[in-house]
N, C-alpha and C. Protein backbone atom coordinates (compact mmCIF):
# COMPACT_ATOMS: atom_id res chain seq x y z
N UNK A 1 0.82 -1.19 0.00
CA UNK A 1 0.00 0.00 0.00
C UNK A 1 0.86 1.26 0.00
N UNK A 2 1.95 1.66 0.59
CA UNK A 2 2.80 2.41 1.24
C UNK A 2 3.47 2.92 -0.63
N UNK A 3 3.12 1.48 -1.33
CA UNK A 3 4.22 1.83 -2.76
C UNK A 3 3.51 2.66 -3.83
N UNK A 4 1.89 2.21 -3.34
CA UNK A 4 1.09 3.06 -4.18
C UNK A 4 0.95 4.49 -3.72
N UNK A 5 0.43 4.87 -2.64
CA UNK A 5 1.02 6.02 -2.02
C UNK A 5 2.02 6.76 -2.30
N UNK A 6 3.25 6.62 -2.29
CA UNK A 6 4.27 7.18 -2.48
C UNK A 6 4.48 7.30 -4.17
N UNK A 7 3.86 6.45 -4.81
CA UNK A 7 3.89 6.72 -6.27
C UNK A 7 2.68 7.91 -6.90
N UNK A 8 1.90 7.72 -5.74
CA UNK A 8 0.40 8.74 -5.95
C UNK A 8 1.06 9.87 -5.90
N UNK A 9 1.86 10.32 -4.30
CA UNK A 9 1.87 11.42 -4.25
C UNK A 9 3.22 11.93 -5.19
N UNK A 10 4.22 11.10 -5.58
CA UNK A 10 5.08 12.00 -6.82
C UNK A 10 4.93 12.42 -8.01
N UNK A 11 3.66 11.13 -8.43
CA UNK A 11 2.96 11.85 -9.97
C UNK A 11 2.28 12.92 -9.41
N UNK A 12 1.70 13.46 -8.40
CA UNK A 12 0.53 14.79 -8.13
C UNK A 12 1.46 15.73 -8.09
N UNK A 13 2.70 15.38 -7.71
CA UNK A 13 3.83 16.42 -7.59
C UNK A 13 3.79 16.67 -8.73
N UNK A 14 4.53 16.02 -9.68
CA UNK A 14 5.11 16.10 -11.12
C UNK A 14 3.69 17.12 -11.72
N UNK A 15 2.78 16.78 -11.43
CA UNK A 15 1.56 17.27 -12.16
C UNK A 15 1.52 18.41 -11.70
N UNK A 16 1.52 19.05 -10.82
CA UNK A 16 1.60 20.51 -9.93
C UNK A 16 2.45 21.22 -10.02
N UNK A 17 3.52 20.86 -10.58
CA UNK A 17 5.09 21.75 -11.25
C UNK A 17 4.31 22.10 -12.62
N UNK A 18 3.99 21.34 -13.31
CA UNK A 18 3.94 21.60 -14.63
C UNK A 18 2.09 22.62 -15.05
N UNK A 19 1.36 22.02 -14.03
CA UNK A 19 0.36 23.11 -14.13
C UNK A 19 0.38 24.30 -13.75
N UNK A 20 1.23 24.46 -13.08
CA UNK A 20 1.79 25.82 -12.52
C UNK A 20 1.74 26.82 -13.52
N UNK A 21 2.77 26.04 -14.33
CA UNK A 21 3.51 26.95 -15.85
C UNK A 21 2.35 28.02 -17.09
N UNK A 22 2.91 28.83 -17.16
CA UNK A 22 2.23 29.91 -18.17
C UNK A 22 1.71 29.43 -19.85
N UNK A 23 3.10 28.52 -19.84
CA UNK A 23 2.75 27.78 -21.11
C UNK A 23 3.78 26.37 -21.06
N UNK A 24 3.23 25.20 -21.79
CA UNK A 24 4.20 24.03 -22.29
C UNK A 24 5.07 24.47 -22.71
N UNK A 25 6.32 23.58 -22.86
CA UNK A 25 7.78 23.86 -23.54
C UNK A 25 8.09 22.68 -23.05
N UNK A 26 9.36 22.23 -24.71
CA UNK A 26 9.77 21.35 -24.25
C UNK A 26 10.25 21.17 -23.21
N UNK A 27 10.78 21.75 -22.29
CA UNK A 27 11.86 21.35 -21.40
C UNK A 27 10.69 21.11 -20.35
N UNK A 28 9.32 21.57 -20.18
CA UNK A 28 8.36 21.44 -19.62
C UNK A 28 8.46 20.24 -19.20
N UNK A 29 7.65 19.97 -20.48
CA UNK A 29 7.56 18.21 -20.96
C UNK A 29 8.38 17.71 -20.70
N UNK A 30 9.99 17.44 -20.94
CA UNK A 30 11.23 16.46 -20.64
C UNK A 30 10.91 16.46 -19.40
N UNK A 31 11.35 17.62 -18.31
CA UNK A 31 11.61 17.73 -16.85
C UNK A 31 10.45 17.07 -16.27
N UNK A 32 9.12 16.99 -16.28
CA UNK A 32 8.09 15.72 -16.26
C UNK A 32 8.14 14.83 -16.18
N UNK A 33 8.38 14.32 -17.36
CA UNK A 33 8.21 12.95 -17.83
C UNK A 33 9.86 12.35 -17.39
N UNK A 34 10.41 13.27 -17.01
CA UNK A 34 11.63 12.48 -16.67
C UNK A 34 11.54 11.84 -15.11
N UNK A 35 10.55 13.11 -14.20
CA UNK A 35 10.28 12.83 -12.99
C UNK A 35 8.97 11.38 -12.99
N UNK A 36 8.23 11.22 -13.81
CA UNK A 36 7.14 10.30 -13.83
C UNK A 36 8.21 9.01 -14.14
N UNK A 37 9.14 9.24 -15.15
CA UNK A 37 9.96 7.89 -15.28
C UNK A 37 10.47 7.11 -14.68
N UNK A 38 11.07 8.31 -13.30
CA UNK A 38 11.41 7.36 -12.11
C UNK A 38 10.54 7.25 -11.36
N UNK A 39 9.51 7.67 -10.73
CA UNK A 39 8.74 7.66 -10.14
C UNK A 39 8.32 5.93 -10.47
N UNK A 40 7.63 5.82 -11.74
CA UNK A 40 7.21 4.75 -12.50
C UNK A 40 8.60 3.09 -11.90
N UNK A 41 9.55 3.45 -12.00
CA UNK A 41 10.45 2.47 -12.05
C UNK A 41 10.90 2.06 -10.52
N UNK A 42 10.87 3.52 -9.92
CA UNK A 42 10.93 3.04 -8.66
C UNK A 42 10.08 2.27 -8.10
N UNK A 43 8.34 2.59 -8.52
CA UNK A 43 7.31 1.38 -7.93
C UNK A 43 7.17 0.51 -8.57
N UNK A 44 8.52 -0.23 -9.52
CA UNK A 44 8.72 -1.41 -10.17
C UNK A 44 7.80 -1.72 -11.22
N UNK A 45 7.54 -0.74 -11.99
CA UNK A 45 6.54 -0.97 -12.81
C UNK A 45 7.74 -0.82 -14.12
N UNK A 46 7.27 -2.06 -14.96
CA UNK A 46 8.08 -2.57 -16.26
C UNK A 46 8.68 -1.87 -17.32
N UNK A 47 9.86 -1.72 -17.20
CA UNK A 47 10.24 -0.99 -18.18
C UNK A 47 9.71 -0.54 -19.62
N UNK A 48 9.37 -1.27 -20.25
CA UNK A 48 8.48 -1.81 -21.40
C UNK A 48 7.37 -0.64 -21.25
N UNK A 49 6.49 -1.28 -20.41
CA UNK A 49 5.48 0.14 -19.82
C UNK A 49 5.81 1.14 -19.75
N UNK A 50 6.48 1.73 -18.68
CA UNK A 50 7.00 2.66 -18.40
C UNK A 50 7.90 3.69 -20.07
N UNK A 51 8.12 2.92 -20.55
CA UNK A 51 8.85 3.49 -21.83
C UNK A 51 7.71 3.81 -23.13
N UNK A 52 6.81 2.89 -23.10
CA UNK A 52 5.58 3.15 -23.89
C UNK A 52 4.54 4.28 -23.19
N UNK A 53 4.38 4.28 -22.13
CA UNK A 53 3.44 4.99 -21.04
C UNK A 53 3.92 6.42 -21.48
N UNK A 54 5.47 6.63 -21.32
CA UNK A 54 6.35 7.88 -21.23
C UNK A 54 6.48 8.62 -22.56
N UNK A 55 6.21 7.98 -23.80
CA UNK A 55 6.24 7.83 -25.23
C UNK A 55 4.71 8.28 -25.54
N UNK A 56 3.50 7.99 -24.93
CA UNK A 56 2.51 7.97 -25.07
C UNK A 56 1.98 9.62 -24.30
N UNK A 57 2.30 9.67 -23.55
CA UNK A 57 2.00 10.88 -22.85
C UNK A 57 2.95 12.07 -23.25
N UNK A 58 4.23 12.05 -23.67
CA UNK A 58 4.92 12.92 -24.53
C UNK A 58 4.64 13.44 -25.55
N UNK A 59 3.58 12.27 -26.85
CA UNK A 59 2.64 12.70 -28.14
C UNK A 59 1.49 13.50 -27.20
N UNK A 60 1.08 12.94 -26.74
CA UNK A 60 0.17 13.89 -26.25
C UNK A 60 0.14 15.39 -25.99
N UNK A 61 1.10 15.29 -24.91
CA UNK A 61 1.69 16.29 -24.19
C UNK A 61 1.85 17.44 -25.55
N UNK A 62 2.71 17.16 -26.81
CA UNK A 62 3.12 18.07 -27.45
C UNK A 62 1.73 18.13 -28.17
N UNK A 63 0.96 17.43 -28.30
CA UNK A 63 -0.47 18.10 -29.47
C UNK A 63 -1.11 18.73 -28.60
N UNK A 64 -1.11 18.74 -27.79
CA UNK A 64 -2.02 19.71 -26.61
C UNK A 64 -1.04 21.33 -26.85
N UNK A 65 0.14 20.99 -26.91
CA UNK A 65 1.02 22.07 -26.74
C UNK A 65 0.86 23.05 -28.60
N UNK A 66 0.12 22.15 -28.97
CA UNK A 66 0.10 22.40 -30.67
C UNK A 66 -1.38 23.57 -30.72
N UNK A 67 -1.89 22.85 -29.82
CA UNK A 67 -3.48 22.75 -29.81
C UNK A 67 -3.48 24.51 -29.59
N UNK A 68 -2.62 24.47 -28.20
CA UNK A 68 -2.49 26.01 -27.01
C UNK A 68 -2.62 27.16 -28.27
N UNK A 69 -1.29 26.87 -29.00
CA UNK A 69 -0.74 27.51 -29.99
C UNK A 69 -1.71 28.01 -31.06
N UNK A 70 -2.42 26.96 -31.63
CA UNK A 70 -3.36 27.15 -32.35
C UNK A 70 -4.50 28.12 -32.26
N UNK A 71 -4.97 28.05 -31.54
CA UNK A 71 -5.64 28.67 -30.24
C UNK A 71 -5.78 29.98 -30.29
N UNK A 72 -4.61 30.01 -29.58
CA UNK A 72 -4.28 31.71 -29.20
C UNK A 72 -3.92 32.09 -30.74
N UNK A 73 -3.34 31.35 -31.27
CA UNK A 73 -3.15 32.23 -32.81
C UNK A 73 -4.70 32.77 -33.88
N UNK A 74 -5.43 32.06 -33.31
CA UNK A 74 -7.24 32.39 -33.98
C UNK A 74 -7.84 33.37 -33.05
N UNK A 75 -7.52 33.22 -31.46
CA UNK A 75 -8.32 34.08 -30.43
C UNK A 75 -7.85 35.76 -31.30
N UNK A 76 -6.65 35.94 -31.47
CA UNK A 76 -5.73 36.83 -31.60
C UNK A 76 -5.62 37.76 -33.14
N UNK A 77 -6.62 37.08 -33.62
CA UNK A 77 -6.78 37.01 -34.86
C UNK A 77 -7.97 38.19 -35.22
């Protein structure tokens, strides 16, 4: 129980640095997903996963970051 916990509360971390921010950027995204990576490995969850999981949420991460962009470039318009 103690492993899920401690994995809960470093992804809410990781998530609370990065919502903070004014806007995405890569280094956003890296410094994240680098903290979710260990986070992920430390509660022994499979590399395999963890590398697809991290891969999967990075596409994301940047079309959302596409999306922002898009966005404000029509609001602005």
């Amino acid at each position: 129980m103690a492993m899920f916990e401690n994995l809960s509360e470093r992804l809410s971390q990781s998530l609370k640095k990065i919502s903070g921010k004014a806007s995405l950027s890569e280094a956003n995204i890296e410094e994240t997903l680098r903290e979710v990576r260990m986070a992920l490995l430390e509660a022994d969850v499979a590399l395999p996963v963890v590398k697809d999981f991290v891969e999967l949420v990075k596409e994301r991460a940047r079309w959302v970051k596409r999306l922002i962009v898009a966005l404000t470039q029509v609001s602005n318009s």
